[in-house]
C-alpha atoms as a PDB file:
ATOM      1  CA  UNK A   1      24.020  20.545   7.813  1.00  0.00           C
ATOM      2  CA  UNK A   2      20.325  19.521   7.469  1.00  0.00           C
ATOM      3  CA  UNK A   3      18.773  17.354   5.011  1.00  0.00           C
ATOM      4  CA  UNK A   4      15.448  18.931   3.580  1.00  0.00           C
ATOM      5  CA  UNK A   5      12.769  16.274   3.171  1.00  0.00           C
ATOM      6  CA  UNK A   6      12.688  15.868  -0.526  1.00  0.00           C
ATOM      7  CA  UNK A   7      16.740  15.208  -0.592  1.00  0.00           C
ATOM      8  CA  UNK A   8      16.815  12.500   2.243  1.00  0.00           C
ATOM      9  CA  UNK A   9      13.938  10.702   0.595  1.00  0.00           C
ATOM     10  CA  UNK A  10      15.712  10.993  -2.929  1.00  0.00           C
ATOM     11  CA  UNK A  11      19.195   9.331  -0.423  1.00  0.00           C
ATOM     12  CA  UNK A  12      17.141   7.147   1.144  1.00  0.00           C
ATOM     13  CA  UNK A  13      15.591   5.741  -1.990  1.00  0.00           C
ATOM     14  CA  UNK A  14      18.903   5.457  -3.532  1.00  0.00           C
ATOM     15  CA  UNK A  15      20.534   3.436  -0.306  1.00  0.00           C
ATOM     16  CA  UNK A  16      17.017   1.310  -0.885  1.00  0.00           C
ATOM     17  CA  UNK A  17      17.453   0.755  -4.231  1.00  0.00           C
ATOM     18  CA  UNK A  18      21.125   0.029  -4.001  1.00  0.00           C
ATOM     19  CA  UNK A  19      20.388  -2.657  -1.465  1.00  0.00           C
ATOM     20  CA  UNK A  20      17.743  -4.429  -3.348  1.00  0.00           C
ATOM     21  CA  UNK A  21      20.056  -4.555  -6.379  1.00  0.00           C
ATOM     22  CA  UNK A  22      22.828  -6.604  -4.431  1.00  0.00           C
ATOM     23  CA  UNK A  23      20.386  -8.686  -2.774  1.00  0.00           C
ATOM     24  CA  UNK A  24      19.115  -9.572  -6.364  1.00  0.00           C
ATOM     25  CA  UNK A  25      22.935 -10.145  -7.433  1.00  0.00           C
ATOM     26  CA  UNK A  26      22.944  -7.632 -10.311  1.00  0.00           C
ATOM     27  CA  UNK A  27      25.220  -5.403 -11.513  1.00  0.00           C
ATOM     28  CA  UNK A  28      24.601  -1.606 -12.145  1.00  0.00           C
ATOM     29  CA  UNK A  29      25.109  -2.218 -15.463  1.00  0.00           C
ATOM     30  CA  UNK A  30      22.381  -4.955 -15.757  1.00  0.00           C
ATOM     31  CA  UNK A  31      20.074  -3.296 -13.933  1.00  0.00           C
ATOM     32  CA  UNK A  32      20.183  -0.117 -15.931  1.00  0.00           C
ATOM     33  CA  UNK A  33      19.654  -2.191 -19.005  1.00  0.00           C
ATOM     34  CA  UNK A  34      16.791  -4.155 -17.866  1.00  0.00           C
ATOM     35  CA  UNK A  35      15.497  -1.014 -16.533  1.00  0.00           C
ATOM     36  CA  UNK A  36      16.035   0.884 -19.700  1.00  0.00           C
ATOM     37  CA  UNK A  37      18.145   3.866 -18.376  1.00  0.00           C
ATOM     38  CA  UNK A  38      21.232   4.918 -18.877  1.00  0.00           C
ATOM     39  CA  UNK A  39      24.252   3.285 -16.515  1.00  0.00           C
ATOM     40  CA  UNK A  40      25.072   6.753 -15.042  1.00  0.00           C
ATOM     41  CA  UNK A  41      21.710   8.039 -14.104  1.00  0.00           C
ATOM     42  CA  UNK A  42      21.012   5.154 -11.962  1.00  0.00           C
ATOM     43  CA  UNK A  43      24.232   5.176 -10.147  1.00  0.00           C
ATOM     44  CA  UNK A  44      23.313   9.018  -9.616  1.00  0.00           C
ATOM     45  CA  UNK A  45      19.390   8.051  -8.048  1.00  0.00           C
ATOM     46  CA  UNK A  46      21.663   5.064  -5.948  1.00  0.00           C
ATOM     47  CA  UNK A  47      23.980   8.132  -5.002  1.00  0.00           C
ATOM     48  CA  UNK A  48      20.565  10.321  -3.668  1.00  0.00           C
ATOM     49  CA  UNK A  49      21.782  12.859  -6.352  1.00  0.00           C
ATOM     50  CA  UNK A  50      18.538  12.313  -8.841  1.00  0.00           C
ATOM     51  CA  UNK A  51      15.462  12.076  -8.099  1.00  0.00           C
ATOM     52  CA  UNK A  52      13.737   9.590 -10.432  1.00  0.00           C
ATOM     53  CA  UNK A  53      10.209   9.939 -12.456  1.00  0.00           C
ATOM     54  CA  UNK A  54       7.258   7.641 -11.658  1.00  0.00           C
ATOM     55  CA  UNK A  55       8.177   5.987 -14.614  1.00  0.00           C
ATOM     56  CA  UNK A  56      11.803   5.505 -14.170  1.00  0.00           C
ATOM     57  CA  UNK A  57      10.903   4.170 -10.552  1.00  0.00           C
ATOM     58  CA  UNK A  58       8.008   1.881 -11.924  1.00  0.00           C
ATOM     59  CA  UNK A  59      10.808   0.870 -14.601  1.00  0.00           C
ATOM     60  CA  UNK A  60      13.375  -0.024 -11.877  1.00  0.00           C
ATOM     61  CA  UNK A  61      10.965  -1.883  -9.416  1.00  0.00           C
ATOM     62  CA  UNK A  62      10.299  -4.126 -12.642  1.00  0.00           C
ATOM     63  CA  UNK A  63      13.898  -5.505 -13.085  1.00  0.00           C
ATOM     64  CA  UNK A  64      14.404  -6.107  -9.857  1.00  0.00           C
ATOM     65  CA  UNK A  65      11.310  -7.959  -8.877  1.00  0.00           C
ATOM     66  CA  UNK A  66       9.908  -5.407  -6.562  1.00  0.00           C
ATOM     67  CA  UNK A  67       6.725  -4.059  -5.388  1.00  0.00           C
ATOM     68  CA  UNK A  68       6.668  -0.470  -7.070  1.00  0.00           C
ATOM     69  CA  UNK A  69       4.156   0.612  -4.755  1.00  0.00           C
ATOM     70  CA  UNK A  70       7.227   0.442  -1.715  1.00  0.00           C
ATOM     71  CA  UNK A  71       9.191   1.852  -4.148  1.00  0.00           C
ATOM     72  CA  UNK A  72       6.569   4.871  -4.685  1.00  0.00           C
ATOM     73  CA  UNK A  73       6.683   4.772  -0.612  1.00  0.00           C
ATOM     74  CA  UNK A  74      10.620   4.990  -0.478  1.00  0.00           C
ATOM     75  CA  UNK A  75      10.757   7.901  -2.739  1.00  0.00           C
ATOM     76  CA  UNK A  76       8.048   9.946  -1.038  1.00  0.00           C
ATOM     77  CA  UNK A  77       5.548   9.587  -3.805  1.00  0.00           C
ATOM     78  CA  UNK A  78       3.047   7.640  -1.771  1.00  0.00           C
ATOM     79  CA  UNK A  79       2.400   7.896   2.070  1.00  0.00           C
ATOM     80  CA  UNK A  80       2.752   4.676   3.707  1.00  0.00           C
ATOM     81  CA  UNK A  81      -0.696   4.737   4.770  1.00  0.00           C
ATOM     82  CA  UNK A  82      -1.973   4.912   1.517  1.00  0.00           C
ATOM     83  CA  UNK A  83      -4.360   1.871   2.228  1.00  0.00           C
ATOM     84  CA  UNK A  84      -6.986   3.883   1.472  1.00  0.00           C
ATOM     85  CA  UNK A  85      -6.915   4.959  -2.231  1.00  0.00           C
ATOM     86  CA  UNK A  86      -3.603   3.507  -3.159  1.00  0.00           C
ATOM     87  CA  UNK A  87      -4.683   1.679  -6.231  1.00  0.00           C
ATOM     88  CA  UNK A  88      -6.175   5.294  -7.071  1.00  0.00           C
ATOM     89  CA  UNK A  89      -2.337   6.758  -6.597  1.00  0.00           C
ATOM     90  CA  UNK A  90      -0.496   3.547  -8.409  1.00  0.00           C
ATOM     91  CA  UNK A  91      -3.220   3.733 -11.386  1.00  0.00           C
ATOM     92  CA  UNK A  92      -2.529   7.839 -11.664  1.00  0.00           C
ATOM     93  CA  UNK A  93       1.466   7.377 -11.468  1.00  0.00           C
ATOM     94  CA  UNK A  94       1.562   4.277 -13.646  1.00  0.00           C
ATOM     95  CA  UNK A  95      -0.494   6.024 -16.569  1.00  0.00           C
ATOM     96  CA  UNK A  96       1.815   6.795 -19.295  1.00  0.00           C
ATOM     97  CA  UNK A  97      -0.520   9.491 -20.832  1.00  0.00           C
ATOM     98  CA  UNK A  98       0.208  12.227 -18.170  1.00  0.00           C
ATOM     99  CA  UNK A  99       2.863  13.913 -17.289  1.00  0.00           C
ATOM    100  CA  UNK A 100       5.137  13.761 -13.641  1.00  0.00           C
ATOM    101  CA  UNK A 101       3.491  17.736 -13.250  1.00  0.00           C
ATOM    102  CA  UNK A 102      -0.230  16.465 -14.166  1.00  0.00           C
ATOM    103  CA  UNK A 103       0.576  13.198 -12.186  1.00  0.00           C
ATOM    104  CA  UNK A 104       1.243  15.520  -9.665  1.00  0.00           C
ATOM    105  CA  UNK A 105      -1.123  18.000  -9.950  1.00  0.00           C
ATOM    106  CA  UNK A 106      -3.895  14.749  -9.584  1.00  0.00           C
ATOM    107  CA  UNK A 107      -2.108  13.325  -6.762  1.00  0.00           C
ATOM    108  CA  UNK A 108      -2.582  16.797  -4.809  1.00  0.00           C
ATOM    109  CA  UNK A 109      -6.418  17.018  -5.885  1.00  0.00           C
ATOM    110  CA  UNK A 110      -7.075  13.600  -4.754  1.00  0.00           C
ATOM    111  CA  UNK A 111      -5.246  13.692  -1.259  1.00  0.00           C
ATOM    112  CA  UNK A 112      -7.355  17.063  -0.727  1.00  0.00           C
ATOM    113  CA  UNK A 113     -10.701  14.984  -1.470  1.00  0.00           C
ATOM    114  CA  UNK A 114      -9.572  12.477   1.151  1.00  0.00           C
ATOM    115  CA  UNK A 115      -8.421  15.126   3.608  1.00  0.00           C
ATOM    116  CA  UNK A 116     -11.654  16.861   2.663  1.00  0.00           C
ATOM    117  CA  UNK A 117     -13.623  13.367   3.193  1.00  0.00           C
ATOM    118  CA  UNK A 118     -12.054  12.905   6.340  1.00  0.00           C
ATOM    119  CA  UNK A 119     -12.931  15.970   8.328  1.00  0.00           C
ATOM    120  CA  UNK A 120     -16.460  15.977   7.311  1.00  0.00           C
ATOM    121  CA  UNK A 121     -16.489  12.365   8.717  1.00  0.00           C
ATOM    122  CA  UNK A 122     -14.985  13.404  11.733  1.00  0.00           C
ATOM    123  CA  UNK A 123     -17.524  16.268  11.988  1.00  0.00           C
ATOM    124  CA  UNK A 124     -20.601  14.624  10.811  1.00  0.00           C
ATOM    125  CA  UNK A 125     -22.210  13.848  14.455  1.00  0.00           C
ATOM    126  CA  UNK A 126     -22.160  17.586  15.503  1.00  0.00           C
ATOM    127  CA  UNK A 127     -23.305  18.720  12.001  1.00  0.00           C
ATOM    128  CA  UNK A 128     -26.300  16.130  12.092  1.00  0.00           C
ATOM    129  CA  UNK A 129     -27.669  16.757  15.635  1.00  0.00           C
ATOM    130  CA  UNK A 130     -27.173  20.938  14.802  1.00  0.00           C
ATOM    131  CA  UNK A 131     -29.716  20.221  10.963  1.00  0.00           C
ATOM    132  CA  UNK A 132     -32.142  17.984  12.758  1.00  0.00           C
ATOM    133  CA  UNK A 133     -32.451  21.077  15.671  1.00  0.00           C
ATOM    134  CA  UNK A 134     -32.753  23.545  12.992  1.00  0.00           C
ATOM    135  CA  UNK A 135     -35.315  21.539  10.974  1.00  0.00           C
ATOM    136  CA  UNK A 136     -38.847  22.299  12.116  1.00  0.00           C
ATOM    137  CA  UNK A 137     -40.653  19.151  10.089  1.00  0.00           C
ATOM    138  CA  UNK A 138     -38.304  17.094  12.170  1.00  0.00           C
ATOM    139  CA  UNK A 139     -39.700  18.038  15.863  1.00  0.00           C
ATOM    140  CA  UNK A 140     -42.852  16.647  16.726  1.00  0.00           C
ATOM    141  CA  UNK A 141     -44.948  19.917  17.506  1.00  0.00           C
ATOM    142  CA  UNK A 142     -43.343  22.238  15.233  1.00  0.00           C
ATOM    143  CA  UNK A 143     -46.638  22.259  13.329  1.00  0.00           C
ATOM    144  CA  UNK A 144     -49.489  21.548  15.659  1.00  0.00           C
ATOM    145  CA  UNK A 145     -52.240  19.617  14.131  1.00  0.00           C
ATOM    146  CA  UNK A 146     -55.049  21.180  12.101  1.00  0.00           C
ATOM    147  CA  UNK A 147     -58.548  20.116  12.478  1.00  0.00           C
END
């Protein structure tokens, strides 16, 4: 049987987690405290059977010492070549005032504007060189001098 996408991030984030909670000796117990969720919903996102908010994530990165940005990665949330932008994506996820769907729904708009922003880099040569041959003031005797 094959794994969609969405479930073997959710199982891989749960092995990651899992592993960074015995490396920091800590029980699931402690960590769900210090986290602030319940003992067995995290043992169910460890298990790849939840799929945690931004929050919840942000929340568990916290107690364990972690960057929440590779957590963000791990779950699927960011692309790991978010260099560009990424403080955009962590500032959007980490804003308590929106929900996971506008979150989301931002998240979406903003990787269109920098898919967007990256074709029309990638075709501004050819759309340069085809405006300067279809402007006239441009070419030296489009307009041949008056006397």
């Amino acid at each position: 049987m094959v794994k969609n996408k969405v479930t073997s991030a959710v199982g891989s984030l749960g092995e990651y987690l899992k592993e960074q909670r015995v490396s920091a000796e800590m029980s699931l117990r402690q960590l769900a405290d210090q986290a602030g969720v319940s003992n067995p919903y995290l043992s169910q996102i460890e298990r790849g059977l939840r799929k945690p908010s931004a929050e919840v994530l942000q929340q568990i990165a916290k107690a364990l010492r972690i960057s929440a940005e590779q957590v963000y990665v791990r779950a699927g949330i960011l692309s790991p070549d978010s260099n560009v932008g990424g403080s955009v994506e962590l500032a959007v996820l980490a804003d308590p005032s929106l929900t996971e769907r506008q979150k989301h729904s931002l998240l979406d708009v903003y990787h269109s504007f920098l898919a967007l922003n990256n074709r029309v880099t990638d075709d501004a040569p050819a759309v340069e060189e085809s405006a300067q041959e279809s402007n006239p003031e441009e070419k030296p005797d489009a307009h041949p001098a008056q006397d």
